[in-house]
Protein backbone atom coordinates (compact mmCIF):
# COMPACT_ATOMS: atom_id res chain seq x y z
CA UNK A 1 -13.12 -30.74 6.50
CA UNK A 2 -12.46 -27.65 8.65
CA UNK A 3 -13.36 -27.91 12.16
CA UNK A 4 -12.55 -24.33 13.01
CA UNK A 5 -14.07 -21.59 11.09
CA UNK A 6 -16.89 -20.62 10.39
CA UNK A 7 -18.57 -21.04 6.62
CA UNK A 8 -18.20 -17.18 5.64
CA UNK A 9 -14.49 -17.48 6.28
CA UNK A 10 -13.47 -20.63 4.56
CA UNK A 11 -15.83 -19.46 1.22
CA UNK A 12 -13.17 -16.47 1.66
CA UNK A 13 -10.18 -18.72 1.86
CA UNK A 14 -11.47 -21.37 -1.09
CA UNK A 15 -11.66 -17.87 -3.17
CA UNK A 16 -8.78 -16.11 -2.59
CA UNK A 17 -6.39 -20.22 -2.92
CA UNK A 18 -8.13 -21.06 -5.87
CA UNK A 19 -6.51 -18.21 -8.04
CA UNK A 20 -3.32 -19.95 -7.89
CA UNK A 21 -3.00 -21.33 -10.51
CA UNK A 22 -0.37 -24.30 -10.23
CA UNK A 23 -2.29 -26.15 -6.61
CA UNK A 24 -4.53 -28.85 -6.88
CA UNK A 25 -7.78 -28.37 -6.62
CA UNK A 26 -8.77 -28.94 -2.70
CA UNK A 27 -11.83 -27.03 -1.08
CA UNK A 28 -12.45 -26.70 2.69
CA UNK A 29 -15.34 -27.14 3.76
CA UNK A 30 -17.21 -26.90 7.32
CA UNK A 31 -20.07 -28.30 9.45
CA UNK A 32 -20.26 -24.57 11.60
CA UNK A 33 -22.82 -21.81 10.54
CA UNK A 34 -21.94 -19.64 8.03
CA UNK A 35 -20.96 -16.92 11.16
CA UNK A 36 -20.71 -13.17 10.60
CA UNK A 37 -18.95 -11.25 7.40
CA UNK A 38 -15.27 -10.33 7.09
CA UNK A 39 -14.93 -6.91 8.17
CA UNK A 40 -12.93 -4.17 5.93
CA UNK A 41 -11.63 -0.85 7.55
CA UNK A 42 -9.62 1.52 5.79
CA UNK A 43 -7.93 4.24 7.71
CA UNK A 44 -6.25 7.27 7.78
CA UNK A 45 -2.86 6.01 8.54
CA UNK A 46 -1.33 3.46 10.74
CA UNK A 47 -1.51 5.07 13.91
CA UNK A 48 -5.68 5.27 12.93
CA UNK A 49 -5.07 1.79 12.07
CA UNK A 50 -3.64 0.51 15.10
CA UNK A 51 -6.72 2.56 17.48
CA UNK A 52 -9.64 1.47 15.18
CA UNK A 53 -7.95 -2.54 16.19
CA UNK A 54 -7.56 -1.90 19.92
CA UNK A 55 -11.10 0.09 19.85
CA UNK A 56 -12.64 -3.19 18.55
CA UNK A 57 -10.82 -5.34 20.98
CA UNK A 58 -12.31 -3.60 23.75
CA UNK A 59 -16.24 -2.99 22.37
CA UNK A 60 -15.90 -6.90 21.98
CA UNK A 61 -14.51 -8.00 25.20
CA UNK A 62 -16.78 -5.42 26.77
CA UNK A 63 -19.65 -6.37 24.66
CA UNK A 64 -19.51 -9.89 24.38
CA UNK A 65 -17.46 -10.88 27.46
CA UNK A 66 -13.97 -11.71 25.29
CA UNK A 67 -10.39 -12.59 26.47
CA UNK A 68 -7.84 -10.50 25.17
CA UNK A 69 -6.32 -13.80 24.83
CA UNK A 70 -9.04 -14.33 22.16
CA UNK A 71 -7.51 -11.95 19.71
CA UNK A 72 -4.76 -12.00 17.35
CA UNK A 73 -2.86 -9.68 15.07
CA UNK A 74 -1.19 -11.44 12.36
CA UNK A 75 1.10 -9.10 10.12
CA UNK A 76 3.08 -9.48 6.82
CA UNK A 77 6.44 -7.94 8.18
CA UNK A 78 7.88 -7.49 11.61
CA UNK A 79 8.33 -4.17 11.16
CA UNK A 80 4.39 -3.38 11.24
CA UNK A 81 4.25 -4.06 14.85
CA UNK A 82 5.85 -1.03 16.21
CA UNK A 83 2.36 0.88 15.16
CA UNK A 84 0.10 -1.66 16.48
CA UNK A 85 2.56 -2.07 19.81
CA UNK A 86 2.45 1.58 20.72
CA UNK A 87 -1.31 1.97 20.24
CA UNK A 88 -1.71 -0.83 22.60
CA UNK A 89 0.26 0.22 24.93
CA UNK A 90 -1.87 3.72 24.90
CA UNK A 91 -4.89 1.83 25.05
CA UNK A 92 -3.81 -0.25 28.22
CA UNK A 93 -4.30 -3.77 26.34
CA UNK A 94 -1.69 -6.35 27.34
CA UNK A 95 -0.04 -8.24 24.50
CA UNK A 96 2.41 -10.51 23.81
CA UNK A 97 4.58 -10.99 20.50
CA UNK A 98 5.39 -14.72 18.89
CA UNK A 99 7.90 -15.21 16.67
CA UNK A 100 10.15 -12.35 17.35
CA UNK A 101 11.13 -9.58 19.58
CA UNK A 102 9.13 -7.06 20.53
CA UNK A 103 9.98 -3.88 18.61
CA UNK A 104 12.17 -1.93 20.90
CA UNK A 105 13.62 -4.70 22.38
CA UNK A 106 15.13 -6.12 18.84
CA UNK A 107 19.07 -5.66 18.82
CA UNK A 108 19.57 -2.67 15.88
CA UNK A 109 16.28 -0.48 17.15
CA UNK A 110 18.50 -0.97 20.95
CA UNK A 111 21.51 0.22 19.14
CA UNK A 112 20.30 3.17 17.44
CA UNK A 113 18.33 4.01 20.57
CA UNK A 114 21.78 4.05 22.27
CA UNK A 115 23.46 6.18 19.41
CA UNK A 116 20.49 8.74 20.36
CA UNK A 117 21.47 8.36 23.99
CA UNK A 118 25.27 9.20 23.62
CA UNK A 119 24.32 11.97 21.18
CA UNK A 120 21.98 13.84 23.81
CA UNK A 121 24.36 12.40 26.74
CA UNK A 122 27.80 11.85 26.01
CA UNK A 123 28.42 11.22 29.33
CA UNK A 124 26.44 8.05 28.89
CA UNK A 125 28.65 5.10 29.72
CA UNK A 126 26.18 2.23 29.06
CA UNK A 127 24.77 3.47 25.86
CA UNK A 128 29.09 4.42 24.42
CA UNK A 129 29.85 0.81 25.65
CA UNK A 130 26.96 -0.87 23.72
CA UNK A 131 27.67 1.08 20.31
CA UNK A 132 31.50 2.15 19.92
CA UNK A 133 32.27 -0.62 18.02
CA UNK A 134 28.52 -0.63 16.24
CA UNK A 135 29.33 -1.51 13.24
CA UNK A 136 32.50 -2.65 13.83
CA UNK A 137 35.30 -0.04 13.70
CA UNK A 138 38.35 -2.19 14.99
CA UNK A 139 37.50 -0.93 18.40
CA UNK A 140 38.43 -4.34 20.82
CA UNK A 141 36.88 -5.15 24.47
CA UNK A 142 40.67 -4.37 25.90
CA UNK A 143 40.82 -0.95 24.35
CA UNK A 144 36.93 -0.21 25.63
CA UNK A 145 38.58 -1.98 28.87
CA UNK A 146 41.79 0.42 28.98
CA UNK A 147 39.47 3.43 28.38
CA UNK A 148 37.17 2.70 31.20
CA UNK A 149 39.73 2.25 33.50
CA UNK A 150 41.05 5.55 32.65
CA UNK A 151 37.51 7.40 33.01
CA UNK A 152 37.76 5.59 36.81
CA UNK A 153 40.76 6.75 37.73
CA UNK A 154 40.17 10.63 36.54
CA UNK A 155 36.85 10.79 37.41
CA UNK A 156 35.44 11.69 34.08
CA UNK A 157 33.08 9.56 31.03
CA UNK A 158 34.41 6.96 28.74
CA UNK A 159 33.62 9.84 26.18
CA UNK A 160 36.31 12.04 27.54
CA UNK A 161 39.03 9.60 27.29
CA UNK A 162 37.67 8.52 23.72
CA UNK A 163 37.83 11.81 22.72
CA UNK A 164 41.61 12.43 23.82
CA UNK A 165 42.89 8.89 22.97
CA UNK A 166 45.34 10.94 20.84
CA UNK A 167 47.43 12.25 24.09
CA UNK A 168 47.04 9.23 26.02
CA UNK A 169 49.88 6.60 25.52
CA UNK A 170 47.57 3.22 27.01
CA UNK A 171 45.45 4.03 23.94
CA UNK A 172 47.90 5.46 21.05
CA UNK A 173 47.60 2.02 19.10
CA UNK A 174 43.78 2.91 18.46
CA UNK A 175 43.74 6.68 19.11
CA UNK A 176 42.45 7.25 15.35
CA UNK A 177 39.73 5.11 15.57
CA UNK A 178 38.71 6.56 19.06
CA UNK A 179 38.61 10.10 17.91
CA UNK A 180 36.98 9.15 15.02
CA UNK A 181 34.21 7.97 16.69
CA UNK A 182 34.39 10.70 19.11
CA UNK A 183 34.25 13.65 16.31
CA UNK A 184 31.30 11.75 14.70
CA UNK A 185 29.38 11.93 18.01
CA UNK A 186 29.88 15.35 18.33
CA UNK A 187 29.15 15.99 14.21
CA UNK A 188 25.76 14.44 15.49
CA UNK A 189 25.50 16.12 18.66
CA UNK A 190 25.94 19.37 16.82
CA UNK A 191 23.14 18.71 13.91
CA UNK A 192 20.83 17.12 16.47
CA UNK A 193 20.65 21.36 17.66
CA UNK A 194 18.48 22.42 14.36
CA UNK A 195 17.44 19.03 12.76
CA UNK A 196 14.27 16.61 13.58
CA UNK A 197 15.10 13.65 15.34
CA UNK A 198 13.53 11.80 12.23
CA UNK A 199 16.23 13.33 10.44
CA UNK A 200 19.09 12.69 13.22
CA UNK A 201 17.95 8.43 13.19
CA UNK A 202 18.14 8.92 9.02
CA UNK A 203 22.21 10.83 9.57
CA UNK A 204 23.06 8.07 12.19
CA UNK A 205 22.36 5.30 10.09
CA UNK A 206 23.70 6.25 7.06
CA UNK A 207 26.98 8.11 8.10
CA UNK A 208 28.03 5.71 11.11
CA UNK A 209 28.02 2.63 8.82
CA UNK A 210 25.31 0.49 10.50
CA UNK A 211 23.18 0.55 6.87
CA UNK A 212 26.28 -0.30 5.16
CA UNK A 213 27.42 -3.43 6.89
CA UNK A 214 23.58 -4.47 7.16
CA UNK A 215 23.17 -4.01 3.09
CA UNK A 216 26.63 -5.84 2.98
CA UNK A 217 25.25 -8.79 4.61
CA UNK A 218 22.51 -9.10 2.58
CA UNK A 219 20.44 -11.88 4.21
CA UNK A 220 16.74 -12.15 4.63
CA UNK A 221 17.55 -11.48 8.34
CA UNK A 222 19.38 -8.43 7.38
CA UNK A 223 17.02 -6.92 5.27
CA UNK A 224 14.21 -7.17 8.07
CA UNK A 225 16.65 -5.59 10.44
CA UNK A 226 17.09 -3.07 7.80
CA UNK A 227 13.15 -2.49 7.75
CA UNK A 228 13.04 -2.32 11.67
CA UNK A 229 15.26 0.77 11.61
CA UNK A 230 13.71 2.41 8.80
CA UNK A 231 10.31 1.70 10.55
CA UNK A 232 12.43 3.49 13.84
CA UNK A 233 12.42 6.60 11.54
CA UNK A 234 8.31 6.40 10.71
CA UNK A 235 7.90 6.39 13.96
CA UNK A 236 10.21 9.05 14.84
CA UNK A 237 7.90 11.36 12.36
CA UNK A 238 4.96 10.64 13.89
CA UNK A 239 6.44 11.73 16.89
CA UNK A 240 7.53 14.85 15.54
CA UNK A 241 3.88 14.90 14.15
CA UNK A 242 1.62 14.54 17.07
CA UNK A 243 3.78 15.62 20.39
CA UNK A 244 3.68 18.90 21.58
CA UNK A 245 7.71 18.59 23.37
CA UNK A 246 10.27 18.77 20.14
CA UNK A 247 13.68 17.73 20.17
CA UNK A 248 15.92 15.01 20.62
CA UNK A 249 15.15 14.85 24.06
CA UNK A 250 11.67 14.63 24.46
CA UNK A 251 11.54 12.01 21.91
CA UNK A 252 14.25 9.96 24.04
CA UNK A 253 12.00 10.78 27.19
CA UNK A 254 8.82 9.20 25.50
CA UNK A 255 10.64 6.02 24.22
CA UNK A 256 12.15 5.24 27.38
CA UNK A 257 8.08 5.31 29.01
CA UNK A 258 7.72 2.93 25.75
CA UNK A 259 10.14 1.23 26.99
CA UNK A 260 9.14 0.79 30.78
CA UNK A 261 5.94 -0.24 30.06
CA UNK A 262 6.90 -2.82 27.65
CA UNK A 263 9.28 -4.28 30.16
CA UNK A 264 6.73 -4.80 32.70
CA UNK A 265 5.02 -7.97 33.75
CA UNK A 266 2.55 -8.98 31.79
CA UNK A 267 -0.82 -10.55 32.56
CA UNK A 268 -1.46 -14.09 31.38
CA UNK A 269 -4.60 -12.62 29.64
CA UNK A 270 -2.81 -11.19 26.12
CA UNK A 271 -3.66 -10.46 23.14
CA UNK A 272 -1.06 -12.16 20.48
CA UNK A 273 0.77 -10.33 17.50
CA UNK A 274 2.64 -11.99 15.56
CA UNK A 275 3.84 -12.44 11.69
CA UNK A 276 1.70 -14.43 8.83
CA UNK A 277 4.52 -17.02 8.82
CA UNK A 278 4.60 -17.35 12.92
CA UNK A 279 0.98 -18.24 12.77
CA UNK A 280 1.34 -21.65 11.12
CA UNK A 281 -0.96 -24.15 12.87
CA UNK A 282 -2.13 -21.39 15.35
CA UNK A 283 -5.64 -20.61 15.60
CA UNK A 284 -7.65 -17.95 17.45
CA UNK A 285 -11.41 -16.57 17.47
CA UNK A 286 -10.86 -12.74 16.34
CA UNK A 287 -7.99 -12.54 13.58
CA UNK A 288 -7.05 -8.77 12.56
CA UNK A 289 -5.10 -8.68 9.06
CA UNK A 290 -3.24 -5.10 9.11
CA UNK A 291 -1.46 -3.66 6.47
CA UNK A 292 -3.99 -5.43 3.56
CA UNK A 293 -2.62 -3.32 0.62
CA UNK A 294 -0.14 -3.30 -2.00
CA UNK A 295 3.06 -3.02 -1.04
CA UNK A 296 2.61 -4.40 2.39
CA UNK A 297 0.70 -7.46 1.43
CA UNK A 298 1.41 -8.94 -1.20
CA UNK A 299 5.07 -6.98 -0.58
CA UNK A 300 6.51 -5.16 -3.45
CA UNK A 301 9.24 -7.85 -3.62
CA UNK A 302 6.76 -10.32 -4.47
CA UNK A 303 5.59 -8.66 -6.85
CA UNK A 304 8.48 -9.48 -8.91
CA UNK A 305 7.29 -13.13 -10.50
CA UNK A 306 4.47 -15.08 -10.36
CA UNK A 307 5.83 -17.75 -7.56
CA UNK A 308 6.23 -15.12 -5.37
CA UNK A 309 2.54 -13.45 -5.81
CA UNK A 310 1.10 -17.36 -5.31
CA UNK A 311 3.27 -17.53 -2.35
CA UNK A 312 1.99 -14.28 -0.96
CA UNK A 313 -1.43 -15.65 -1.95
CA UNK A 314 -0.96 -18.87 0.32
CA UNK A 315 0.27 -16.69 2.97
CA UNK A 316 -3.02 -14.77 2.48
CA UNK A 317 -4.96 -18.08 2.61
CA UNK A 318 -3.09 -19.26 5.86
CA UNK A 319 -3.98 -15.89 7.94
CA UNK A 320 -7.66 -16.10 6.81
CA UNK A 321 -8.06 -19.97 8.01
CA UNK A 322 -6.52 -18.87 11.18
CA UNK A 323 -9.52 -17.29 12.55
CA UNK A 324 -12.51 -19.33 14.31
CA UNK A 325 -15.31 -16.71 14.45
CA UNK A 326 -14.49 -13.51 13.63
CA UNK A 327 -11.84 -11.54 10.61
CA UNK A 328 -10.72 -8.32 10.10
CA UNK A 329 -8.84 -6.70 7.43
CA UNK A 330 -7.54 -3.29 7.21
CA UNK A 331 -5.63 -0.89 5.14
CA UNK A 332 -4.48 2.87 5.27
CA UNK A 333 -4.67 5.72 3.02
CA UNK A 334 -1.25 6.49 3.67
CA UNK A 335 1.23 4.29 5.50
CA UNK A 336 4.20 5.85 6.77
CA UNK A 337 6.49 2.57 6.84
CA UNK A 338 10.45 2.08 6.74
CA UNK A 339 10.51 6.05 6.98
CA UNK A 340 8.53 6.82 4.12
CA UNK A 341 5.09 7.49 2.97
CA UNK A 342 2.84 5.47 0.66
CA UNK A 343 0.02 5.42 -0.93
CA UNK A 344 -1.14 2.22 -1.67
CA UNK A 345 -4.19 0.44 -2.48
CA UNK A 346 -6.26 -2.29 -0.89
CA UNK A 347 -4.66 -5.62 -1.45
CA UNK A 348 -5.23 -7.40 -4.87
CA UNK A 349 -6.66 -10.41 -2.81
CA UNK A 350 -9.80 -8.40 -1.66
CA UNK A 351 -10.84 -9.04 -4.97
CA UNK A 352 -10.95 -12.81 -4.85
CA UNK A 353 -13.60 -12.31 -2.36
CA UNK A 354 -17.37 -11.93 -3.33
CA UNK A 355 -18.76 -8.83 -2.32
CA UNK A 356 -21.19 -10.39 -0.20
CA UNK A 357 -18.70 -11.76 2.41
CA UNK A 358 -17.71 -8.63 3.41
CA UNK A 359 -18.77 -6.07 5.43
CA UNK A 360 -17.25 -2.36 5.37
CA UNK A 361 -17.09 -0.08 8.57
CA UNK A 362 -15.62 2.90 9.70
CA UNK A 363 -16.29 6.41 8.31
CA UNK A 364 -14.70 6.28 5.00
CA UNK A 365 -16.94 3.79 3.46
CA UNK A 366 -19.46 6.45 2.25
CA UNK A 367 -16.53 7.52 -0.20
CA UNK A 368 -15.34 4.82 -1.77
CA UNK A 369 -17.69 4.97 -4.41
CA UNK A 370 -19.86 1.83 -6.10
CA UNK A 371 -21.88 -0.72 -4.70
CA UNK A 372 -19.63 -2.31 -2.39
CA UNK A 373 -17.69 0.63 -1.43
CA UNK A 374 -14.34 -1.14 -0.13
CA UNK A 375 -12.08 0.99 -0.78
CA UNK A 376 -11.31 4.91 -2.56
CA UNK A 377 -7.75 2.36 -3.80
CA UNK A 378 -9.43 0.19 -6.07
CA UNK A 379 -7.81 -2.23 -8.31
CA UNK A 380 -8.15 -2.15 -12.37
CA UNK A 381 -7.10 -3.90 -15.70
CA UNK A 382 -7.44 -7.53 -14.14
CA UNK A 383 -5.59 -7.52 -11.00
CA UNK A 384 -8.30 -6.58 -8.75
CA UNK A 385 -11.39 -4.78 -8.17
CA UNK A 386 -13.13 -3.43 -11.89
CA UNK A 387 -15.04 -1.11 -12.96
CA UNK A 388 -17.90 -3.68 -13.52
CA UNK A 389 -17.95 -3.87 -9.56
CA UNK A 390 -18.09 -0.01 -9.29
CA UNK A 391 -15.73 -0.06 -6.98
CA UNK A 392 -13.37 3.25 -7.66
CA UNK A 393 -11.77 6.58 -7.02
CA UNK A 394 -8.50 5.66 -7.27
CA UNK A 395 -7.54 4.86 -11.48
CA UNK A 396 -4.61 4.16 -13.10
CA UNK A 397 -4.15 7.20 -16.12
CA UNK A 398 -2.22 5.97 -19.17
CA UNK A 399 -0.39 9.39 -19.64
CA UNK A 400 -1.65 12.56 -18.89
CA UNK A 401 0.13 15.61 -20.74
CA UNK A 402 -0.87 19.34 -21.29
CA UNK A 403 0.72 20.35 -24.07
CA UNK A 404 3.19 23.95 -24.02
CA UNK A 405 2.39 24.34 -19.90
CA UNK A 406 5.92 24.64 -18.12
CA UNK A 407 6.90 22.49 -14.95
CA UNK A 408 5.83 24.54 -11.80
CA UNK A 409 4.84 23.95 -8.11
CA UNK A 410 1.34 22.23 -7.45
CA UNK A 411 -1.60 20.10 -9.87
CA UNK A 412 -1.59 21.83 -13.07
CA UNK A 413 2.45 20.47 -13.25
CA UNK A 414 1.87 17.19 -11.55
CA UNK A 415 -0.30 16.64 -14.90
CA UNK A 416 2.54 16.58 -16.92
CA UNK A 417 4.01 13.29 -15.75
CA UNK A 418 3.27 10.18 -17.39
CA UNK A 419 4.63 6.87 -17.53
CA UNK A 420 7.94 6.10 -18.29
CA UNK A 421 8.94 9.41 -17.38
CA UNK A 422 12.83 9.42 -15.57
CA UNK A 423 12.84 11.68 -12.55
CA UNK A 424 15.27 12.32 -9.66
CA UNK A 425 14.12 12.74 -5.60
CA UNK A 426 15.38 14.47 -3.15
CA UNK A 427 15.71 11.77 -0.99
CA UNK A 428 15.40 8.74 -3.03
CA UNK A 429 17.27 9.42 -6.05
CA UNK A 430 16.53 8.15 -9.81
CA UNK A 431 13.23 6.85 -11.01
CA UNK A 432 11.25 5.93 -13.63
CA UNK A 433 7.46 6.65 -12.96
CA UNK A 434 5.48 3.56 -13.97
CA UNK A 435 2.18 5.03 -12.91
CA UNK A 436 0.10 7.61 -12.71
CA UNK A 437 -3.22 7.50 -10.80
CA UNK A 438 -6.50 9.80 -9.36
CA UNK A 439 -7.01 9.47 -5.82
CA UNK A 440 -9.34 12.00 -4.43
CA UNK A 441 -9.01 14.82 -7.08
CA UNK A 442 -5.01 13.92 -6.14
CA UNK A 443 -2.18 12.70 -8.61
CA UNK A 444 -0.66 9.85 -7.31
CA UNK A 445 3.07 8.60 -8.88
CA UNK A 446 3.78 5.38 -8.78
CA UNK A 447 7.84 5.66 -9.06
CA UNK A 448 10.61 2.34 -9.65
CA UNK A 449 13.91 3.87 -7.99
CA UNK A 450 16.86 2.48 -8.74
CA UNK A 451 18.06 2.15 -5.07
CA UNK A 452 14.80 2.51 -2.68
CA UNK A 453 12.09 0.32 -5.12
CA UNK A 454 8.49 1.08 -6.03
CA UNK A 455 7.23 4.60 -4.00
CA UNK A 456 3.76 6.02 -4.41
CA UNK A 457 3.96 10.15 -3.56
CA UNK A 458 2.10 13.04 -4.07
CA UNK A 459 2.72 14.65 -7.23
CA UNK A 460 2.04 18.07 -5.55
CA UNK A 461 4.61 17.43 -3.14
CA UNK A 462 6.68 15.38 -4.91
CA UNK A 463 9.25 18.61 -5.91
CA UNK A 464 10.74 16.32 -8.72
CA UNK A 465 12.85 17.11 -11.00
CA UNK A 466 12.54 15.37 -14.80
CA UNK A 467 16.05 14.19 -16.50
């Protein structure tokens, strides 16, 4: 017996558990009324995302007298929460994150934040002192030591002395590695002039070796450190998206207000966000779900075998039986996470649930077509929604091929791609496509890379190029 929520919620659970195929049987059942339906939104993006949650946090605690302290986000990967922290922080909600850092406060978003720093200030002591051995380069505390003393007594940055370790006897032992790092600053320094600061974070990463030693480790922790600095890049883009102020600057000037208000004191009233896996034993009256769509949740890892997808699945069952009263779920059109874009479509586990336990809002549920209208990604050939539920818009096309038309810019071309088709990227390289779907009148490609996994893009703007 379940003590905690109500009867529409744990017929959700029971249904989504009991496709797993290797648990014994167990149902949970409840005394409480059956309570309202599980609510599906599907947005935009993740920034829409993020507002639609903090919009409904604030009807409800203005509506029905609510704590913020009765809410909780509950997400599959950490990296998710720089979205959701950022619109909260615009909306004025306090919040609190369990399990985990807070976005900008996690230790490789801080150092890339301070490779920024250096870049647009080299006279920046602190921010040269917290990365010039980030990743290590065989630059010691004594040497930094040495080097500061030297900027005291002439009056000038740690940069300056870096960058002339060559003439300067204190610091001949490591003068190559100093200068190194010096002409690497100033290689970024130079391209952060004409490039995006999306594509400065992207350079940084890649050519100062943090990526490397990070894919070296190759731990669980170092892959989700990994995520949180591609995620640094998504947001990054949305930056360059939305603000009127370009440039390396600005950007700096509008995390460090990010910043600031993070760092402040916060009330005891809070809203929680936190990861599937932190919220264990936890339990709260208003759950919100983000990110429920493939690819996010069940991951594309998991996808992999069929322990992992039933793992996912209890995962799934744990955040639904978290909330008391009230669920949410919600998905994007197009998710812009790890520093690239994705189309994905609502989570596989939506379709465990009966139609008449959920409830759609928002504006785009006039266009997802068929009775219960969840979704314009809709799941087909047994791993989700069907076409007997009329659920659709967004199908899966065995092969589609127009025989003697050459490749070319735009629609016509993208209908030359079918599955099983090898391509090259721009940006991520080798791929086989393994799918090719409608979504709005749109060709969708779902692509396997060899070294940056499944990717859903635009064939329109895909620009690739066919081996």
């Amino acid at each position: 017996q379940n003590y905690r929520s109500t009867g529409t919620i744990l017929d959700a659970a029971n249904n989504v558990i009991k496709q797993n195929h290797g648990r014994k049987s167990k149902k949970l059942w409840t005394r409480n009324e059956k309570g309202e339906r599980i609510r599906y939104y599907e947005a935009g993006d993740e920034r829409e995302e993020a507002d639609f949650i903090t919009r409904e946090i604030e009807r409800l605690v203005r509506e029905e007298g609510r704590e913020y302290s009765d809410f909780a986000l509950l997400y599959r990967v950490n990296a998710q929460s720089r979205a959701l922290e950022e619109a909260f922080m615009r909306a004025g909600i306090p919040y609190r994150v369990f399990g985990g850092l807070r976005f900008y406060d996690r230790k490789e978003i801080k150092d890339i934040i301070a490779y920024l720093r250096l870049i647009q200030n080299p006279s920046d002591d602190i921010a040269l002192k917290r990365i010039i051995n980030v990743p290590r380069r065989g630059i010691g505390n004594t040497t930094l030591g040495t080097a500061e003393e030297l900027a005291v007594e002439r009056g000038c940055s740690i940069f300056e002395i870096v960058s002339s370790a060559s003439e300067i006897p204190e610091l001949k032992r490591a003068a190559d590695r100093l200068t190194g790092f010096a002409d690497m600053i100033r290689d970024f320094r130079k391209m952060s002039e004409s490039a995006g600061v999306s594509e400065l974070i992207d350079a940084v990463i890649n050519k100062s070796g943090i990526l490397d030693e990070l894919q070296a480790e190759d731990t669980e922790e170092s892959k989700n450190r990994i995520e949180n600095i591609r995620e640094l890049i998504s947001g990054a883009m949305d930056f360059e998206t939305r603000s009127e102020e370009k440039g390396l600057e600005a950007y700096l000037a509008n995390v460090s207000l990010v910043m600031d208000i993070d760092s402040m004191e916060t009330e005891q009233d809070y809203t929680a966000l936190m990861t599937l896996h932190s919220a264990k034993g936890l339990e709260f009256p208003v759950v919100f779900i983000p990110g429920f769509e493939e690819g996010v949740f069940p991951g594309l890892r998991s996808m992999e075998s069929e322990a992992a997808l039933e793992e996912e699945r209890r995962l799934c069952y744990v955040g639904i039986t978290r909330a008391m009263e009230r669920l949410y779920f919600t998905s994007t059109h197009a998710r812009t996470l790890f520093g690239s874009t994705s189309y994905n479509r609502c989570s596989r586990f939506m379709e465990d649930i009966p139609d008449e336990l959920i409830e759609i809002c928002g504006d785009r549920k006039s266009g997802a077509g068929g009775s219960a209208g969840r979704s314009s990604y809709a799941w087909h050939g047994g791993h989700g929604f069907g076409e007997g539920r009329g659920i659709g818009g967004f199908k899966p096309v065995p092969g589609i091929g127009v025989p003697g038309q050459s490749a070319g810019k735009g629609k016509a071309a993208a209908a030359e791609y079918k599955a099983g088709d090898r391509v090259v990227h721009k940006k991520f390289g080798i791929g086989t496509i393994t799918g090719v779907m409608i979504d709005k009148g749109d060709q969708v490609l779902e692509i396997q890379f060899k070294n940056h996994g499944m990717k859903r893009l635009l064939a329109e703007f895909a620009n690739l190029v066919r081996l």
